[in-house]
N, C-alpha and C. Protein backbone atom coordinates (compact mmCIF):
# COMPACT_ATOMS: atom_id res chain seq x y z
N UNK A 1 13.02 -0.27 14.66
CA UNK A 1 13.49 0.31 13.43
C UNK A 1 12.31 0.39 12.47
N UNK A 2 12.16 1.30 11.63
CA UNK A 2 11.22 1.63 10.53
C UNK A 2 11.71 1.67 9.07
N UNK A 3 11.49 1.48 7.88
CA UNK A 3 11.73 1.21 6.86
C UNK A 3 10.77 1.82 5.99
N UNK A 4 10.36 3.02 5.28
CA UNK A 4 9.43 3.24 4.22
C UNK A 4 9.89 2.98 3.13
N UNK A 5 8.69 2.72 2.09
CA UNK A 5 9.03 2.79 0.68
C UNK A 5 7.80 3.56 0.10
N UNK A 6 8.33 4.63 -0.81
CA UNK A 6 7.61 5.73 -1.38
C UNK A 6 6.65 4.96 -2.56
N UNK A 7 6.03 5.50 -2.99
CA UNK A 7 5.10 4.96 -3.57
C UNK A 7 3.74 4.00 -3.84
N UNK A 8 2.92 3.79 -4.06
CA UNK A 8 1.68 3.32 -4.12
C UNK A 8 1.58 2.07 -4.96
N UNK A 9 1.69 1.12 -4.15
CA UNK A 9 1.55 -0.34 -4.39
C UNK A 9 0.44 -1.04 -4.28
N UNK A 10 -0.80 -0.42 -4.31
CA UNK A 10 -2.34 -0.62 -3.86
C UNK A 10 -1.94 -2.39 -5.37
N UNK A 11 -1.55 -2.29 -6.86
CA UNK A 11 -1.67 -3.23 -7.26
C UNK A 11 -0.21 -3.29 -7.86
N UNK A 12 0.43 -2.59 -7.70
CA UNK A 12 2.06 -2.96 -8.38
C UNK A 12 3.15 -3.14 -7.28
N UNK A 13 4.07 -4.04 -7.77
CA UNK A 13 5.20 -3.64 -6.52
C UNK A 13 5.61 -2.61 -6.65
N UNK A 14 6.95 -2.82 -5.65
CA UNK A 14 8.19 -1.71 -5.65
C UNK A 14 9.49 -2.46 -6.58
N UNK A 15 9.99 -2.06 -7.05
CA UNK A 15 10.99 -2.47 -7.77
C UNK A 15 11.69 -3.47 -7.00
N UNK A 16 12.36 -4.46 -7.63
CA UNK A 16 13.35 -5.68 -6.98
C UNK A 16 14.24 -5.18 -6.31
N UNK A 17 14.70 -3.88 -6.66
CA UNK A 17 16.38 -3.36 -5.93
C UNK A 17 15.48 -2.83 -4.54
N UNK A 18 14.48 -2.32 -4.65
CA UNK A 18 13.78 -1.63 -3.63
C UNK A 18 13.69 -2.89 -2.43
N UNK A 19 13.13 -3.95 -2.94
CA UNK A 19 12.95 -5.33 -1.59
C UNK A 19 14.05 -5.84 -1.09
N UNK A 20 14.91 -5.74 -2.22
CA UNK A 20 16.15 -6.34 -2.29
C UNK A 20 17.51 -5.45 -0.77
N UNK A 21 17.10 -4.14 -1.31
CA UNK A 21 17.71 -2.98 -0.02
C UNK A 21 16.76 -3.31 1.12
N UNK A 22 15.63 -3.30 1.13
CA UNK A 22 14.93 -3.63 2.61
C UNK A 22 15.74 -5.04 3.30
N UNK A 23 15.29 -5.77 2.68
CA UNK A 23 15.76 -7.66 2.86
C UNK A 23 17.76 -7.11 3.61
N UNK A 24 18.17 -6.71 2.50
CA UNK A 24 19.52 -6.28 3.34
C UNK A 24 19.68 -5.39 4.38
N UNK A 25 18.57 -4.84 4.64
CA UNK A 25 18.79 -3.91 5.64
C UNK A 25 19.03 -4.56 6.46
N UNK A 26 17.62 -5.12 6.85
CA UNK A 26 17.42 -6.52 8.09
C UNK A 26 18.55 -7.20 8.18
N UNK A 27 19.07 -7.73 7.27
CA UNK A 27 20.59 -8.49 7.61
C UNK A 27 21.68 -7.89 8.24
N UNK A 28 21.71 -7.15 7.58
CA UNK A 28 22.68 -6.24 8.02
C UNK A 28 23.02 -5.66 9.62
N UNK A 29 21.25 -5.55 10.08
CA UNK A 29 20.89 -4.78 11.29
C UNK A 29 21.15 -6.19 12.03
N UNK A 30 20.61 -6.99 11.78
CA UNK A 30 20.61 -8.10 12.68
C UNK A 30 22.76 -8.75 12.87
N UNK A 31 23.58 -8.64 11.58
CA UNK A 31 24.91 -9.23 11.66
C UNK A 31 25.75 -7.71 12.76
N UNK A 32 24.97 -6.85 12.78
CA UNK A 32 25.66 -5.17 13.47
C UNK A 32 24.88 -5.84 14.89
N UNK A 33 24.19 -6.52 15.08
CA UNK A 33 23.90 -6.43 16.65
C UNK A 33 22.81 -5.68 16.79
N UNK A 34 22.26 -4.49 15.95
CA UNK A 34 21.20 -3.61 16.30
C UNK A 34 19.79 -4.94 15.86
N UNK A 35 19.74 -5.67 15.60
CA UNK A 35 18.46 -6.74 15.70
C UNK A 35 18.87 -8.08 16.63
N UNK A 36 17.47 -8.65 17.25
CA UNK A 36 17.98 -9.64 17.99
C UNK A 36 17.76 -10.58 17.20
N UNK A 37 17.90 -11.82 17.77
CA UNK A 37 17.76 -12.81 16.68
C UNK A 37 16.54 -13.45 16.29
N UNK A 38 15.53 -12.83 16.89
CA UNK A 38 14.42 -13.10 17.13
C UNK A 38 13.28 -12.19 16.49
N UNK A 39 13.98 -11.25 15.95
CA UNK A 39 12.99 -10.04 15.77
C UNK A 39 11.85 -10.46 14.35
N UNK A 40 11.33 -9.80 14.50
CA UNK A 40 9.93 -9.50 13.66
C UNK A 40 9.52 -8.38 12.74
N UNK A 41 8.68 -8.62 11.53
CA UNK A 41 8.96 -7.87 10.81
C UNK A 41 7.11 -7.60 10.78
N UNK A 42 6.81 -6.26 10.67
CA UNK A 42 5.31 -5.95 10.88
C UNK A 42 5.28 -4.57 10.06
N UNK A 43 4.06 -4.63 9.31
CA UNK A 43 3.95 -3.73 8.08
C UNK A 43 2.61 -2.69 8.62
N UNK A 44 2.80 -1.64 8.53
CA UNK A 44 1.93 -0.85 8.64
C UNK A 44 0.14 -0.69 8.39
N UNK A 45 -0.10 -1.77 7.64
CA UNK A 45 -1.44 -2.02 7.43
C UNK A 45 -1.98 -3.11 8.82
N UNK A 46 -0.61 -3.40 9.74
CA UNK A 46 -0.74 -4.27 10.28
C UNK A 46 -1.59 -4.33 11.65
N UNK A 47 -1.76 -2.36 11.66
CA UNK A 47 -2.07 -1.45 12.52
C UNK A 47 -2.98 -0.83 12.21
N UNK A 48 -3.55 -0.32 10.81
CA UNK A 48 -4.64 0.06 10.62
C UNK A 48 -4.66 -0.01 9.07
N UNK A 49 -5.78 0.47 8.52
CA UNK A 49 -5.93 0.61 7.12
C UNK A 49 -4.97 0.74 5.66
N UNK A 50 -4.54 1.59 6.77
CA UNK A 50 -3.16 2.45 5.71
C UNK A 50 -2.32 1.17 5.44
N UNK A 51 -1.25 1.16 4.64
CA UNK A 51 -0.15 0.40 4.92
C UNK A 51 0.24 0.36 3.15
N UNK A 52 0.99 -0.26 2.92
CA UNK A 52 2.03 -0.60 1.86
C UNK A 52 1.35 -0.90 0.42
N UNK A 53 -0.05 -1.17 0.42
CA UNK A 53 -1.12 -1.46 -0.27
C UNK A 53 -1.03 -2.47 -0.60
N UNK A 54 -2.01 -4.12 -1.35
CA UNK A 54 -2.33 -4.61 -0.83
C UNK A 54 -1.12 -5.95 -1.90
N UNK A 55 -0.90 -5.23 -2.93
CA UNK A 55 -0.06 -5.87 -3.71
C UNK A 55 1.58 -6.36 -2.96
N UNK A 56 2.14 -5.29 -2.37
CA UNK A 56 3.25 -5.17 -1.30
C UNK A 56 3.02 -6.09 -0.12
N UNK A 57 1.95 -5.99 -0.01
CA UNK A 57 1.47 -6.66 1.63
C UNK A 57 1.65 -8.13 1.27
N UNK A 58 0.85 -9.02 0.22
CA UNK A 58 1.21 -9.88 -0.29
C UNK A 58 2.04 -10.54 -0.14
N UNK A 59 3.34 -9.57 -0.88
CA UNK A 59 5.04 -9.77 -0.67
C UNK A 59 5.35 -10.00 0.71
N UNK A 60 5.28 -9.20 1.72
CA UNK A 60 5.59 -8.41 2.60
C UNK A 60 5.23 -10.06 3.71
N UNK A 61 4.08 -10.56 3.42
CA UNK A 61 3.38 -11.75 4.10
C UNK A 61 4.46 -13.19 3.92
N UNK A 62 5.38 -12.92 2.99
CA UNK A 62 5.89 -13.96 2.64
C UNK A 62 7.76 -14.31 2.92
N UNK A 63 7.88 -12.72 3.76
CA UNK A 63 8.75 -12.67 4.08
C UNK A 63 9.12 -13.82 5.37
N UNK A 64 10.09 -14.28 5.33
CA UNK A 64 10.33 -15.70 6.85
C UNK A 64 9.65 -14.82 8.09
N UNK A 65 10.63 -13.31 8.06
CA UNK A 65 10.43 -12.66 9.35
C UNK A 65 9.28 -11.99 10.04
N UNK A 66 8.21 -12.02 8.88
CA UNK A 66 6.88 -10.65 9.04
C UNK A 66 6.12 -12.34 10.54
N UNK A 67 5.40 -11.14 10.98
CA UNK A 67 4.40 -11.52 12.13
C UNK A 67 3.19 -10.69 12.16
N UNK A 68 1.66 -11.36 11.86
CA UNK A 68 1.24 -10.44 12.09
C UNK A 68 0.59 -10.39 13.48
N UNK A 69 1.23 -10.86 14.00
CA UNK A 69 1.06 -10.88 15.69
C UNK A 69 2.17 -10.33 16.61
N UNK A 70 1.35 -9.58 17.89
CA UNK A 70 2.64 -8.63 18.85
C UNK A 70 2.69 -9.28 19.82
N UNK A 71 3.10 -10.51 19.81
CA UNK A 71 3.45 -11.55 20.80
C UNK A 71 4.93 -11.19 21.14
């Protein structure tokens, strides 16, 4: 599953309702069966340069679920 959020967070977040809808997504996906219980959460910078910018990433690092490993 993939998740974007529009905008440029190089030094600001995304709004609280914005993390707040991601964070529920994941729940959600995981209580529907479409996540295992095990799954992992990996951000696009995680892969190359690009990604969420560096303020988000931050956040993003502090989530229980993020990995930045493809173990």
């Amino acid at each position: 599953m993939s998740i974007a959020f529009i905008g440029n967070f190089e030094t600001e977040l995304p709004s609280p309702s914005m993390v707040d809808a991601a964070l529920r997504f994941f729940d959600d996906a995981l209580a529907l069966g479409k996540l295992t219980e095990d799954y992992k959460i990996h951000a696009r910078q995680d892969f190359s340069s690009a990604g969420p910018g560096n303020a988000f990433m931050n956040i993003i690092r502090l989530w229980p679920r993020y990995s930045a490993t493809f173990d």
